[in-house]
Protein backbone atom coordinates (compact mmCIF):
# COMPACT_ATOMS: atom_id res chain seq x y z
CA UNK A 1 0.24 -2.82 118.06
CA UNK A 2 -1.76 -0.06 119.17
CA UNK A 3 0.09 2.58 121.09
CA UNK A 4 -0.45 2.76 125.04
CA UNK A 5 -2.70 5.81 126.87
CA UNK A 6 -2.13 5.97 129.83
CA UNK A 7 -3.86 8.96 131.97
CA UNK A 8 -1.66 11.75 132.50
CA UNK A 9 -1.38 13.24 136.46
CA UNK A 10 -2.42 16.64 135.36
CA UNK A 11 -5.79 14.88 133.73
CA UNK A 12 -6.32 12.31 137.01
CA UNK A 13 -5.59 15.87 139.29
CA UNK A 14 -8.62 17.44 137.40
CA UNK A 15 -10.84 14.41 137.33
CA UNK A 16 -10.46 14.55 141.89
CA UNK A 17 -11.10 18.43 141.27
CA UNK A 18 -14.20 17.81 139.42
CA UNK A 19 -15.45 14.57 141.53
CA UNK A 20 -18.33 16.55 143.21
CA UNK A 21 -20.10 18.10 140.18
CA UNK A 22 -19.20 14.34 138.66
CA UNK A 23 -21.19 12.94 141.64
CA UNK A 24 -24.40 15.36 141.24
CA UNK A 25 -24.17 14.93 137.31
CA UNK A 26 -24.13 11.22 137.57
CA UNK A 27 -27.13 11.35 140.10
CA UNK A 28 -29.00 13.33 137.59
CA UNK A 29 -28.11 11.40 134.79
CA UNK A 30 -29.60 8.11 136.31
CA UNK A 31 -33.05 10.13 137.93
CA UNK A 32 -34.19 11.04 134.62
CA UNK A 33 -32.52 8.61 131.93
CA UNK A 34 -35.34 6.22 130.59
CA UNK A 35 -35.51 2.85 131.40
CA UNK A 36 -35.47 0.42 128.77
CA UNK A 37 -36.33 -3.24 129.22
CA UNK A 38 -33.93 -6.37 128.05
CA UNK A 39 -35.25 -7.64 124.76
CA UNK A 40 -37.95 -10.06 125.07
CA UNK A 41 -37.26 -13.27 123.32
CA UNK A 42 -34.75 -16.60 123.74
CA UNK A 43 -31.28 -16.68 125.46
CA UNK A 44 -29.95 -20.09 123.62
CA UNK A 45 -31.40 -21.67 120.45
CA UNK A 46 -30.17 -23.57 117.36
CA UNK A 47 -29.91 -22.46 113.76
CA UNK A 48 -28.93 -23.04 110.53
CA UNK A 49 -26.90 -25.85 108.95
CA UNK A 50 -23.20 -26.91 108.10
CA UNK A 51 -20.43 -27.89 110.47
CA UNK A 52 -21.47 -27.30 114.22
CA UNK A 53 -20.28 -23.71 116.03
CA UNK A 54 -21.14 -23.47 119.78
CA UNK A 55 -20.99 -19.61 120.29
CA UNK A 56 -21.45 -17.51 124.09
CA UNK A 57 -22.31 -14.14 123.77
CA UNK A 58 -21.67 -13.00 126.94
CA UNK A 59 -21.93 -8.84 128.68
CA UNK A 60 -24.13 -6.23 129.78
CA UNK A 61 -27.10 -4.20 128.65
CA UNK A 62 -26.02 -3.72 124.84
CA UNK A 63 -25.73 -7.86 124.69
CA UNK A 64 -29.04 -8.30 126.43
CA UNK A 65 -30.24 -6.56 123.63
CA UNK A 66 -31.61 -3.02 125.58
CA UNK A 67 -33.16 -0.69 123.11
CA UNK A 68 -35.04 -3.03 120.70
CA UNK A 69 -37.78 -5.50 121.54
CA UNK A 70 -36.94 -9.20 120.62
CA UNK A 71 -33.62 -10.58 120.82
CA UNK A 72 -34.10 -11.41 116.93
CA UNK A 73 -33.15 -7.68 116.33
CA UNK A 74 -30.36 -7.63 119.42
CA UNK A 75 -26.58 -9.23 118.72
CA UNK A 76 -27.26 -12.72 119.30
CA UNK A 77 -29.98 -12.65 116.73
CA UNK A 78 -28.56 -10.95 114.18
CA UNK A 79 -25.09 -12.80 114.63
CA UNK A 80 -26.99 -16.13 114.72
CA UNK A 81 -28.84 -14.99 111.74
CA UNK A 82 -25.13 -13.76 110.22
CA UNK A 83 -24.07 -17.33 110.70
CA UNK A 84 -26.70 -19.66 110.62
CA UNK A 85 -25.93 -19.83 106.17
CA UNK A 86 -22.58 -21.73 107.24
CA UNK A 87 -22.65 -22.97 110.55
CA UNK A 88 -25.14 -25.35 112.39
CA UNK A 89 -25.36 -22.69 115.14
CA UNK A 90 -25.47 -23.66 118.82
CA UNK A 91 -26.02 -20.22 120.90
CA UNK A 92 -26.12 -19.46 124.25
CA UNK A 93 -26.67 -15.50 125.40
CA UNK A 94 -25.68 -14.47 129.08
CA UNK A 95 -25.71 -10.99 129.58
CA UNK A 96 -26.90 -8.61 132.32
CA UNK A 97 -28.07 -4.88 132.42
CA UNK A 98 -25.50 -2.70 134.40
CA UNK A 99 -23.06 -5.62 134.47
CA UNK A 100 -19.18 -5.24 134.92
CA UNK A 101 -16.78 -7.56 134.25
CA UNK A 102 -16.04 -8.15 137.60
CA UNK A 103 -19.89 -8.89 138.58
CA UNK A 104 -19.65 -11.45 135.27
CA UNK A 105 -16.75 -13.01 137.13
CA UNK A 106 -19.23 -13.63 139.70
CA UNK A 107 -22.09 -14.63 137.74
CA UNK A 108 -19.76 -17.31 135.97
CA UNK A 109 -18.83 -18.52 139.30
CA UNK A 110 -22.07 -19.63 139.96
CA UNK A 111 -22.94 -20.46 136.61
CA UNK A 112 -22.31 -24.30 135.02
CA UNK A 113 -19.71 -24.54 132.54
CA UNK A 114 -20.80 -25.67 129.30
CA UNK A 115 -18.75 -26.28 125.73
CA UNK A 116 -18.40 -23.44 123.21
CA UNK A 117 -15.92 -22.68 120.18
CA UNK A 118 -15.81 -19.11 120.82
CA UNK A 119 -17.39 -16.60 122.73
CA UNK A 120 -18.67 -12.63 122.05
CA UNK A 121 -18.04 -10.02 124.55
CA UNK A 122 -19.68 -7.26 125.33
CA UNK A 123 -18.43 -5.29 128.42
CA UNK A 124 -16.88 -2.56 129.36
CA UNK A 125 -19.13 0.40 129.50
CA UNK A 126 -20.66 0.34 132.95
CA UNK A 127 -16.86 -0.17 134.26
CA UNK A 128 -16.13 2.95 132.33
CA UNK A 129 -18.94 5.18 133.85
CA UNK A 130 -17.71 3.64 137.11
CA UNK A 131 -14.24 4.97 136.45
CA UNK A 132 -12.50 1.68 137.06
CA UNK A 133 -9.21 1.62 137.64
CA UNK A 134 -7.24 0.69 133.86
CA UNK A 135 -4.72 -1.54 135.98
CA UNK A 136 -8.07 -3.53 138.15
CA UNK A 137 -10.17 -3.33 134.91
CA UNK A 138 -7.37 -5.30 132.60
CA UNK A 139 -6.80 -8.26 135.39
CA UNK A 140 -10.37 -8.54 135.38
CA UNK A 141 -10.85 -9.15 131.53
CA UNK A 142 -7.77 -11.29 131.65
CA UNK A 143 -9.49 -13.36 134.33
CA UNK A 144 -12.37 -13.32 132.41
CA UNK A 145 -10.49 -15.05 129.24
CA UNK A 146 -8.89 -17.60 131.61
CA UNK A 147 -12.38 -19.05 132.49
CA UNK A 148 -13.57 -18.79 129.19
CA UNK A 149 -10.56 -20.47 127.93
CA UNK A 150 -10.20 -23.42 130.52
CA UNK A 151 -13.70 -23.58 131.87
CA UNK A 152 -16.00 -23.14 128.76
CA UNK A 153 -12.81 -24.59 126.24
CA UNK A 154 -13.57 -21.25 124.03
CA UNK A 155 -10.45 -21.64 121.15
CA UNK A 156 -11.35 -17.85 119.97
CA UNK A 157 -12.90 -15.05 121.84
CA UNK A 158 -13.97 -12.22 120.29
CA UNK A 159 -13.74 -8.66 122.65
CA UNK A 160 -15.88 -5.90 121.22
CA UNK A 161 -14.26 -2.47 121.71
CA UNK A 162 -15.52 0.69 123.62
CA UNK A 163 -17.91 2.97 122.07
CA UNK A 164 -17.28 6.49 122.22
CA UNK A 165 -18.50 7.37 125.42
CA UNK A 166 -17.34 11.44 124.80
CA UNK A 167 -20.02 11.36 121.90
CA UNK A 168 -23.06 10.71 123.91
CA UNK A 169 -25.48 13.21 124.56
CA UNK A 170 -27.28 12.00 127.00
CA UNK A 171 -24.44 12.91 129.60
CA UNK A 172 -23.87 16.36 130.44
CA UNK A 173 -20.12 18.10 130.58
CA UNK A 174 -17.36 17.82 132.12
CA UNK A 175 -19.30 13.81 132.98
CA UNK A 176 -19.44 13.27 129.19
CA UNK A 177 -15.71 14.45 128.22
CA UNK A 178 -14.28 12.33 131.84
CA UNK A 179 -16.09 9.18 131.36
CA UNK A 180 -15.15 9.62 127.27
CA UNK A 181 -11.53 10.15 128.13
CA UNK A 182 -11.69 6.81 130.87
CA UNK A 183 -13.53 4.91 128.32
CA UNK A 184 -10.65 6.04 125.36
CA UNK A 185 -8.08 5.09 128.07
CA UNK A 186 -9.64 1.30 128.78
CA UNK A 187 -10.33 0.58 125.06
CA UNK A 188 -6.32 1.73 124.07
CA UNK A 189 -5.34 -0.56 127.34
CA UNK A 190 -7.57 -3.50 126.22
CA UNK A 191 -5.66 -3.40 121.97
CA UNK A 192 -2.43 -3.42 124.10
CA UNK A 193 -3.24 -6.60 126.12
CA UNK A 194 -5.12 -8.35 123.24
CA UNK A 195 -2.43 -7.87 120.82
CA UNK A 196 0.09 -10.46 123.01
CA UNK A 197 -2.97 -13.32 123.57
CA UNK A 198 -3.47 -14.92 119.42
CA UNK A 199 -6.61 -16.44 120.66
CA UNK A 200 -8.04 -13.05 121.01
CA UNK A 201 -9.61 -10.52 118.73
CA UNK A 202 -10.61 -6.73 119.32
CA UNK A 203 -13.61 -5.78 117.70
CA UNK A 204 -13.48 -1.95 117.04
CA UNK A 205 -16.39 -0.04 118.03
CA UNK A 206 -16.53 1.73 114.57
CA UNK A 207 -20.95 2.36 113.79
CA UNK A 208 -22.59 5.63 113.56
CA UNK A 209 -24.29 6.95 116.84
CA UNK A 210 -26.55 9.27 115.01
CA UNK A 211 -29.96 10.04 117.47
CA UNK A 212 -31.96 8.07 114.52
CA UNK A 213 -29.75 5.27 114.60
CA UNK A 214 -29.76 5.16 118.78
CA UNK A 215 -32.67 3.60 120.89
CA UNK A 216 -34.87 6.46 122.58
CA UNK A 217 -32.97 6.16 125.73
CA UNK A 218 -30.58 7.80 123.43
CA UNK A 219 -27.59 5.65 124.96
CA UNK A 220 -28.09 2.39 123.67
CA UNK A 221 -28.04 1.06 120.24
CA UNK A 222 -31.04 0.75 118.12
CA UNK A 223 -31.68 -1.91 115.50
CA UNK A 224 -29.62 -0.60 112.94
CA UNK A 225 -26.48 -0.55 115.08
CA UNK A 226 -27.31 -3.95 116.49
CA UNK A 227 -27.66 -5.44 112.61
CA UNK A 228 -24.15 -3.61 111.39
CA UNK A 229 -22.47 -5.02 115.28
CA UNK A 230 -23.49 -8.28 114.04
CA UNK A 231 -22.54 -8.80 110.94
CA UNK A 232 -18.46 -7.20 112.09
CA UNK A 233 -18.64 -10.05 114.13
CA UNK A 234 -20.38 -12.94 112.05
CA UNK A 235 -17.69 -12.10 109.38
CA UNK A 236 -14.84 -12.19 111.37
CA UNK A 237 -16.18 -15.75 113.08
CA UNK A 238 -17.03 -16.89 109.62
CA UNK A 239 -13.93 -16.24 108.44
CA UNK A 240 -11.86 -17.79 111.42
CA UNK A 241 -13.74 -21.18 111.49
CA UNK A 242 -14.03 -22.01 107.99
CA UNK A 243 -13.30 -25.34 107.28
């Protein structure tokens, strides 16, 4: 079980004292970041052959697939491609630039419900650089699960981890090291919670974030990353509904 970090009062006293240079850096992080489109391409297909898997991959920018062109190089792609060898693949991607997991509670609520055997997700990072509250943040995913779980009747659902948010160039310090340290804080709080639910797996946020491996935003990931994402996941699926 992975050991609880909580943030300390010394570290949330600093984080107030910084909150105006945090506010201009944050402004001038968004007025000059490039914009990258959603990859182009199909949100729900069939592939493959074998058994049937109905898979949701379900988050924000990173599963929409910003920072390559088609969504045959984003995660769904490459994890339908990962599993199409074993599986007669039914997929389904909904995922949202700059969504949170509390604005996905809201798209699911006006969203139909339809059947899947597990689902991917991918969120997290814009409630970091929001600074979400750990406490608000976990009820939310755990929400999130419950619809999933009763709603959609996913049996496994598969939660991919933060990425290191304190390694990112493309935000300036003290923004970089806060929103790393929030972002370190969620993803320990999230391996705490998902250890007590057996339905659940964390999915470690373990690829290299070299420049040449990033898109040219320099934030998201680039095809590389996307392929190596995929095929954590398609092996850990594989593995759990073989048959």
């Amino acid at each position: 079980m992975a050991k609880r970090r909580t943030v300390a009062g010394p570290e949330l006293a600093l984080r107030a004292l910084l909150l105006p240079v945090l506010a201009l850096q944050a402004v001038h992080v968004r007025h000059k970041a490039l914009i990258l489109p959603e990859a182009a391409g199909e949100r729900a297909g069939i592939a493959g052959s074998g058994p049937d898997l109905r898979i949701l991959v379900l988050g924000d920018s990173s599963a929409a697939g910003v920072g390559v062109a088609t969504q045959d190089a984003a995660l769904s792609g490459q994890l339908a491609k990962g599993l199409a060898d074993r599986f007669r693949l039914h997929w389904a991607l909904d995922a949202k630039t700059g969504a949170t997991t509390r604005s996905t509670l809201a798209r699911l609520a006006e969203t139909r419900p339809f059947r899947v055997d597990a689902a991917v997700l991918a969120l997290g990072v814009n409630d970091a650089t929001r600074l979400v509250r750990t406490r608000r943040w976990l009820a939310d995913q755990l929400r999130l699960y419950d619809i999933l779980r009763r709603d959609y009747g996913a049996k496994r659902l598969y939660v991919s981890g933060m990425p290191p948010l304190g390694q990112f160039t493309l935000l300036p310090h003290p923004l970089r090291w806060v929103i790393g340290r929030h972002a370190e804080s969620l993803d320990t709080a999230l391996q705490h919670i998902l250890s007590g639910q057996p339905d659940c797996t964390h999915i470690r946020f373990d690829l290299p974030l070299e420049p040449g491996l990033m898109a040219e935003d320099g934030f998201h990931p680039g095809p590389v990353i996307y392929r190596e994402w995929a095929n954590i996941l398609a092996a850990r699926i594989a593995r759990d509904f073989a048959g």
